[in-house]
C-alpha atoms as a PDB file:
ATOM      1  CA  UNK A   1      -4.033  26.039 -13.078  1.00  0.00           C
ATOM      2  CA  UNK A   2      -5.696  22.878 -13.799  1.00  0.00           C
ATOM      3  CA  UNK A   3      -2.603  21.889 -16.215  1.00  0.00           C
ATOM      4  CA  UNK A   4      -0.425  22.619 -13.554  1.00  0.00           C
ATOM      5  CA  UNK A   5      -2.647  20.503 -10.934  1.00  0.00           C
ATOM      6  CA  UNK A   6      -2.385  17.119 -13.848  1.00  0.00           C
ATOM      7  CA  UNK A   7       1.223  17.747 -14.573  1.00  0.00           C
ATOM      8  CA  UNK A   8       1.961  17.474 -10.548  1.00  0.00           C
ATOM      9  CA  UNK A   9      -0.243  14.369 -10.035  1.00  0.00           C
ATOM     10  CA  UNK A  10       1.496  12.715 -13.324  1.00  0.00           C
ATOM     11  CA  UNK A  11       4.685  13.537 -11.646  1.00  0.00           C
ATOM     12  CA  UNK A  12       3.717  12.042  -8.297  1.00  0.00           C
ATOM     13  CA  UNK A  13       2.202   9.080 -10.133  1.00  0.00           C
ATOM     14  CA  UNK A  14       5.702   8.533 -11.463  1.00  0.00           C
ATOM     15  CA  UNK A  15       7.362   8.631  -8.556  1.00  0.00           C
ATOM     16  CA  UNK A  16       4.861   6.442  -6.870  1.00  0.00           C
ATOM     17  CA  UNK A  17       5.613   3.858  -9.698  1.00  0.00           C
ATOM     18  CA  UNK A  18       9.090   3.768  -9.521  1.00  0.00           C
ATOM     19  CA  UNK A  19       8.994   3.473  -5.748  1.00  0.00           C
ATOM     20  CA  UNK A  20       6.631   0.647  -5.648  1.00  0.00           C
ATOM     21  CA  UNK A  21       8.872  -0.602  -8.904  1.00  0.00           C
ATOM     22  CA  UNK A  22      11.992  -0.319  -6.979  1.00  0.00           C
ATOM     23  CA  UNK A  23      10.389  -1.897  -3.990  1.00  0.00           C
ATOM     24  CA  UNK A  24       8.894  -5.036  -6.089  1.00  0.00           C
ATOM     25  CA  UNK A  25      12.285  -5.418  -7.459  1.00  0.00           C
ATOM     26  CA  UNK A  26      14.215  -5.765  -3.858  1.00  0.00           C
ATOM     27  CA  UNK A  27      11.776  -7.879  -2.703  1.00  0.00           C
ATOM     28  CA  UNK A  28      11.720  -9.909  -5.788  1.00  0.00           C
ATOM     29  CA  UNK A  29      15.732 -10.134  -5.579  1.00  0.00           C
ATOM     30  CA  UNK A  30      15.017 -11.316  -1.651  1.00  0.00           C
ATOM     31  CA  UNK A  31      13.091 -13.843  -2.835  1.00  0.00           C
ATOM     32  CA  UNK A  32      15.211 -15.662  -5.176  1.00  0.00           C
ATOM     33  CA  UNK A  33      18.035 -15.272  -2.986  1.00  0.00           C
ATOM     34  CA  UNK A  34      16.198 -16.674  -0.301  1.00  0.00           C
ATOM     35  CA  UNK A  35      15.232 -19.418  -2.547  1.00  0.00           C
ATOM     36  CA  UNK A  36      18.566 -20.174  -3.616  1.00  0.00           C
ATOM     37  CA  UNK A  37      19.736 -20.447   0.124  1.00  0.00           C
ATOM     38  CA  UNK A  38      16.354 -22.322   1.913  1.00  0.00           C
ATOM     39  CA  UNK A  39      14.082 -23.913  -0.614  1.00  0.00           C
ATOM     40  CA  UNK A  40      12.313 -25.713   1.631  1.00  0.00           C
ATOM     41  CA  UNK A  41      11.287 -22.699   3.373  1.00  0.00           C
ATOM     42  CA  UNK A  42      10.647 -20.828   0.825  1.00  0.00           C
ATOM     43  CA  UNK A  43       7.843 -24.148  -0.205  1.00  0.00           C
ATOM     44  CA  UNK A  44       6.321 -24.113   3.276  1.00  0.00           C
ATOM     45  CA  UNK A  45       5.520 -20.048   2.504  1.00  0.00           C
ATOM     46  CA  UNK A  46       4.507 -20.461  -0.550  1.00  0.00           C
ATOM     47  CA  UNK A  47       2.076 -23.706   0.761  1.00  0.00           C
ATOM     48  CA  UNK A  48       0.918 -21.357   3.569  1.00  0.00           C
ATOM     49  CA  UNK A  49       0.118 -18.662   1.255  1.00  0.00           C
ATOM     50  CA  UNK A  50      -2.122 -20.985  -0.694  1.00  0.00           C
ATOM     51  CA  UNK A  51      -4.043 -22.471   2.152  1.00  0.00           C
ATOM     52  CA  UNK A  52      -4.823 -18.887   3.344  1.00  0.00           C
ATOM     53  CA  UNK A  53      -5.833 -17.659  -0.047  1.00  0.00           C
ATOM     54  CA  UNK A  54      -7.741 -20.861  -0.905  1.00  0.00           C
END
């Protein structure tokens, strides 16, 4: 039973991480494209991101 119980969570810990992989990589792909077409907007995000983390 308890084998059973680990196996399942293993296999939903998978899935979560190739989800959230997946995910990251899409977003990651938006980004550069986004990049590519407005740099400067892509600065002014990345300058607002700092000033709110700072």
């Amino acid at each position: 039973m308890c084998l059973v119980l680990g196996l399942r969570s293993l296999q939903v810990q998978v899935l979560w991480g190739r989800l959230t992989y997946s995910r990251f990589q899409n977003m990651y792909g938006l980004v550069v494209s986004w990049q590519k077409n407005e740099p400067f907007l892509f600065h002014l995000v990345i300058v607002f991101q700092q000033l709110l983390l700072s």
